[in-house]
N, C-alpha and C. Protein backbone atom coordinates (compact mmCIF):
# COMPACT_ATOMS: atom_id res chain seq x y z
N UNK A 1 -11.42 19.35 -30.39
CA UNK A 1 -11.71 18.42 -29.33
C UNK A 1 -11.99 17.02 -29.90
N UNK A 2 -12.40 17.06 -31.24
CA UNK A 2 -12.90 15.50 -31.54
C UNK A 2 -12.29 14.77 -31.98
N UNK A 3 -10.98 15.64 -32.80
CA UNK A 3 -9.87 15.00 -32.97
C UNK A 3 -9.04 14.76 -31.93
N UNK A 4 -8.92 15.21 -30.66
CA UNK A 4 -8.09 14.65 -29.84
C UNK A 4 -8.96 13.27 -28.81
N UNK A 5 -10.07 13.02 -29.03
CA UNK A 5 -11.03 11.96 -28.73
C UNK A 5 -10.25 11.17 -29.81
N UNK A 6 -10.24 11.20 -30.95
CA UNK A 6 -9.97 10.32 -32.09
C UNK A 6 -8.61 9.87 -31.76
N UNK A 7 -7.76 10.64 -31.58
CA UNK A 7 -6.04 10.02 -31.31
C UNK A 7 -6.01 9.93 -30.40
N UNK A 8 -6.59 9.87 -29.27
CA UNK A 8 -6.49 9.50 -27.68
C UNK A 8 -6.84 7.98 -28.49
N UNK A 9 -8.21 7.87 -28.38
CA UNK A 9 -8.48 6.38 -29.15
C UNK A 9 -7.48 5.37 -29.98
N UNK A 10 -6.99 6.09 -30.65
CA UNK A 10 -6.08 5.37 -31.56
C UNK A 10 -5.20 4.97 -30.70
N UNK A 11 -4.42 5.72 -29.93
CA UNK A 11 -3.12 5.46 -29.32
C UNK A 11 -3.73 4.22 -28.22
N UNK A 12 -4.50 4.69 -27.49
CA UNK A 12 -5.20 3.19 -27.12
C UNK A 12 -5.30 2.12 -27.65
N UNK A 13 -6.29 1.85 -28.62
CA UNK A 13 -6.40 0.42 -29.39
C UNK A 13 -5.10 -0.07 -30.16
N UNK A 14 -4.17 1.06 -30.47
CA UNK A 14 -2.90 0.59 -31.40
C UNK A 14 -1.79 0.59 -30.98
N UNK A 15 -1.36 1.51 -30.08
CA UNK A 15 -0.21 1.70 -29.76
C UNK A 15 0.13 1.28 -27.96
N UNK A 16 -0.73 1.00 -27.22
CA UNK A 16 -0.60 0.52 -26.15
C UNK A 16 -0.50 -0.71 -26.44
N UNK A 17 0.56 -1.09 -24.94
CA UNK A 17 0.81 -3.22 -24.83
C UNK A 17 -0.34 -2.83 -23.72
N UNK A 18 -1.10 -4.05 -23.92
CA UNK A 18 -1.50 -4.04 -22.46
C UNK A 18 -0.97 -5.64 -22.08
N UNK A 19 -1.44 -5.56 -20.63
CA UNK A 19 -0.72 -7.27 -20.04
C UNK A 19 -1.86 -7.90 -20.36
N UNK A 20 -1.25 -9.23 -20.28
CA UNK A 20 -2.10 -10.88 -20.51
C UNK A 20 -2.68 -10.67 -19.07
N UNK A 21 -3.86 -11.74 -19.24
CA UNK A 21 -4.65 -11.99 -17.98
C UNK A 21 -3.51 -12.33 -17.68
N UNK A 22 -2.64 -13.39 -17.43
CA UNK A 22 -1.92 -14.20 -16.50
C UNK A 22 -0.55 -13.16 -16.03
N UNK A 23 -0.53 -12.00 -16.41
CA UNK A 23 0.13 -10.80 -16.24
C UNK A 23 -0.19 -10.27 -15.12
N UNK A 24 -1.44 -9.78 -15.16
CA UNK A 24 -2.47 -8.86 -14.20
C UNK A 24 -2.34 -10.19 -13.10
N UNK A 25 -3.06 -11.29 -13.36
CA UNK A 25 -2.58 -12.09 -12.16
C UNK A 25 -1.86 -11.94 -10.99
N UNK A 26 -0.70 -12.63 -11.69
CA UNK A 26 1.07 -11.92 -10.98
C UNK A 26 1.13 -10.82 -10.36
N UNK A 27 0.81 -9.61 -11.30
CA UNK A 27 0.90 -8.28 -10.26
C UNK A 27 -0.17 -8.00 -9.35
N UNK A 28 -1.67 -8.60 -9.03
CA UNK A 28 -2.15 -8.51 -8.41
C UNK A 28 -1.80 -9.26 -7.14
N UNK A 29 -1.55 -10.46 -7.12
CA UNK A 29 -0.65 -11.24 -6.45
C UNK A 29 0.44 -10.48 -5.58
N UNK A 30 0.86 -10.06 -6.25
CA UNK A 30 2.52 -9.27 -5.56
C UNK A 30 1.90 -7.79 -4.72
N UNK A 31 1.11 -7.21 -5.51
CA UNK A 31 0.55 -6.11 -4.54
C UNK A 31 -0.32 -6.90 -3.63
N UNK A 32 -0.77 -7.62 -3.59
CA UNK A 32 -1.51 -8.22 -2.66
C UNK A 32 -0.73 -8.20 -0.91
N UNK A 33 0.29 -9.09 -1.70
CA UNK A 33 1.54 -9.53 -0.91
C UNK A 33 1.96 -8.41 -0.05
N UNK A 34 2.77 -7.45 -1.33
CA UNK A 34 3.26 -6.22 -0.47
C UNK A 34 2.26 -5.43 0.58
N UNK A 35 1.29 -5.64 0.05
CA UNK A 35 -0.05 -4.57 0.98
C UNK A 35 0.37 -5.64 2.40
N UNK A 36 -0.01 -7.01 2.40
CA UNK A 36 -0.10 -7.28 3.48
C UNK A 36 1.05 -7.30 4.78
N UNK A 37 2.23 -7.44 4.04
CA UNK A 37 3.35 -7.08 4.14
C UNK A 37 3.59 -5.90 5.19
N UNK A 38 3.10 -4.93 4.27
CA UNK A 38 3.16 -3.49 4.59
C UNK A 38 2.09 -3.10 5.94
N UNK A 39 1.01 -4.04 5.64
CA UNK A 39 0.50 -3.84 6.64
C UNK A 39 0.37 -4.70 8.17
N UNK A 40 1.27 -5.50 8.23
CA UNK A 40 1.91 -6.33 9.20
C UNK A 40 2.82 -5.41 10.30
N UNK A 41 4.00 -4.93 8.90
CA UNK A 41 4.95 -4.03 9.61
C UNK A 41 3.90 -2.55 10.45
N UNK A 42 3.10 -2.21 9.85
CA UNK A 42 2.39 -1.08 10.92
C UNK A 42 1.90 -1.53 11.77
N UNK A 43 1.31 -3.13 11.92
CA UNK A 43 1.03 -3.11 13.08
C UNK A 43 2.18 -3.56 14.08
N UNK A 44 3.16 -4.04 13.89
CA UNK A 44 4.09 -4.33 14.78
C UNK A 44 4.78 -2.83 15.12
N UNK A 45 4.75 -2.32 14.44
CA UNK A 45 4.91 -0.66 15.04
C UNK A 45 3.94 0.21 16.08
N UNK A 46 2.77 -0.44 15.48
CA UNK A 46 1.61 0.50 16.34
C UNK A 46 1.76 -0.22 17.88
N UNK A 47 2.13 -1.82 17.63
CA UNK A 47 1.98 -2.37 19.09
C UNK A 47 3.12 -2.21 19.69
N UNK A 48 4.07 -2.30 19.05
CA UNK A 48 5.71 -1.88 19.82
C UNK A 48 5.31 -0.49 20.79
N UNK A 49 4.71 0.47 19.46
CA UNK A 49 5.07 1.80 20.08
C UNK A 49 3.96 1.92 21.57
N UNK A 50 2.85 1.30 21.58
CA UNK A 50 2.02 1.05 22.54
C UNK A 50 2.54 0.60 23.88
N UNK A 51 3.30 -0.24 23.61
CA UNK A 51 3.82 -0.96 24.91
C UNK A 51 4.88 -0.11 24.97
N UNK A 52 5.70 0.79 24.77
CA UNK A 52 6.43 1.96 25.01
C UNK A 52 6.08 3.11 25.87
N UNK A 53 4.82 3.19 24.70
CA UNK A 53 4.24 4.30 25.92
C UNK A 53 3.51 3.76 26.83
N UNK A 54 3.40 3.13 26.71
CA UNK A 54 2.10 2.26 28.46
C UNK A 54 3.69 2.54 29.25
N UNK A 55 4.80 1.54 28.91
CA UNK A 55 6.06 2.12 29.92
C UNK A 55 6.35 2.96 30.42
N UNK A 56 6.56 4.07 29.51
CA UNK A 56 6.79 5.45 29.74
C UNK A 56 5.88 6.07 30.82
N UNK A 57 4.74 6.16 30.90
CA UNK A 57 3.64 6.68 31.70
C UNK A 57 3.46 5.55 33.01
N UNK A 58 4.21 4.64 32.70
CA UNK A 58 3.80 3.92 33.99
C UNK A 58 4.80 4.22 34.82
N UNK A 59 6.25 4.47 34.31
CA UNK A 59 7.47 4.64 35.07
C UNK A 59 7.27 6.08 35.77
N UNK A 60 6.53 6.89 34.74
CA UNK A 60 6.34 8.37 35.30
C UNK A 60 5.55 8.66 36.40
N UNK A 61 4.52 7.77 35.94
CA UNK A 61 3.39 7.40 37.01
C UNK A 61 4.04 7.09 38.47
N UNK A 62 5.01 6.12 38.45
CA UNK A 62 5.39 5.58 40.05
C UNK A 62 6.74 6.85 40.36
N UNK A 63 7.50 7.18 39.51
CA UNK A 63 7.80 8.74 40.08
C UNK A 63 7.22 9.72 41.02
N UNK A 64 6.21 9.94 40.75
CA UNK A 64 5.06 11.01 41.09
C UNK A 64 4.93 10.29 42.72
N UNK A 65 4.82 9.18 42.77
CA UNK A 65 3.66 8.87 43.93
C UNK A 65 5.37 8.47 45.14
C-alpha cells in the first residue's frame, strides 16, 4: 500500500501537465458559457412545452362543454 501512495505521488508531481492559470481561465469561461447555454435551451423547452399543454387541455376542455 505505501508503495502505491509513493508512485501515485510521483506520477503526480512528475509526470502530469497540469494547465496554466490562464488555461483553467479559458475553460472555466467556456463551461460557464456552455452551462448557460444549456440552460437557456431547457428553459425555452420547459416554456414551449407549457404553452402546448395549456393548449392541449384548453382545446379538450371546450370539447367537453
Amino acid at each position: 500500500m505505501l508503495n502505491y501512495i509513493k508512485e501515485s505521488y510521483k506520477e503526480l508531481v512528475e509526470k502530469v501537465s497540469w494547465p496554466t492559470f490562464a488555461q483553467l481561465q479559458s475553460s472555466t469561461i467556456v463551461v460557464m458559457v456552455a452551462s448557460l447555454i444549456f440552460a437557456l435551451v431547457v428553459l425555452v423547452m420547459d416554456i414551449s412545452f407549457e404553452n402546448l399543454m395549456k393548449g392541449i387541455y384548453s382545446f379538450l376542455g371546450n370539447i367537453g362543454h
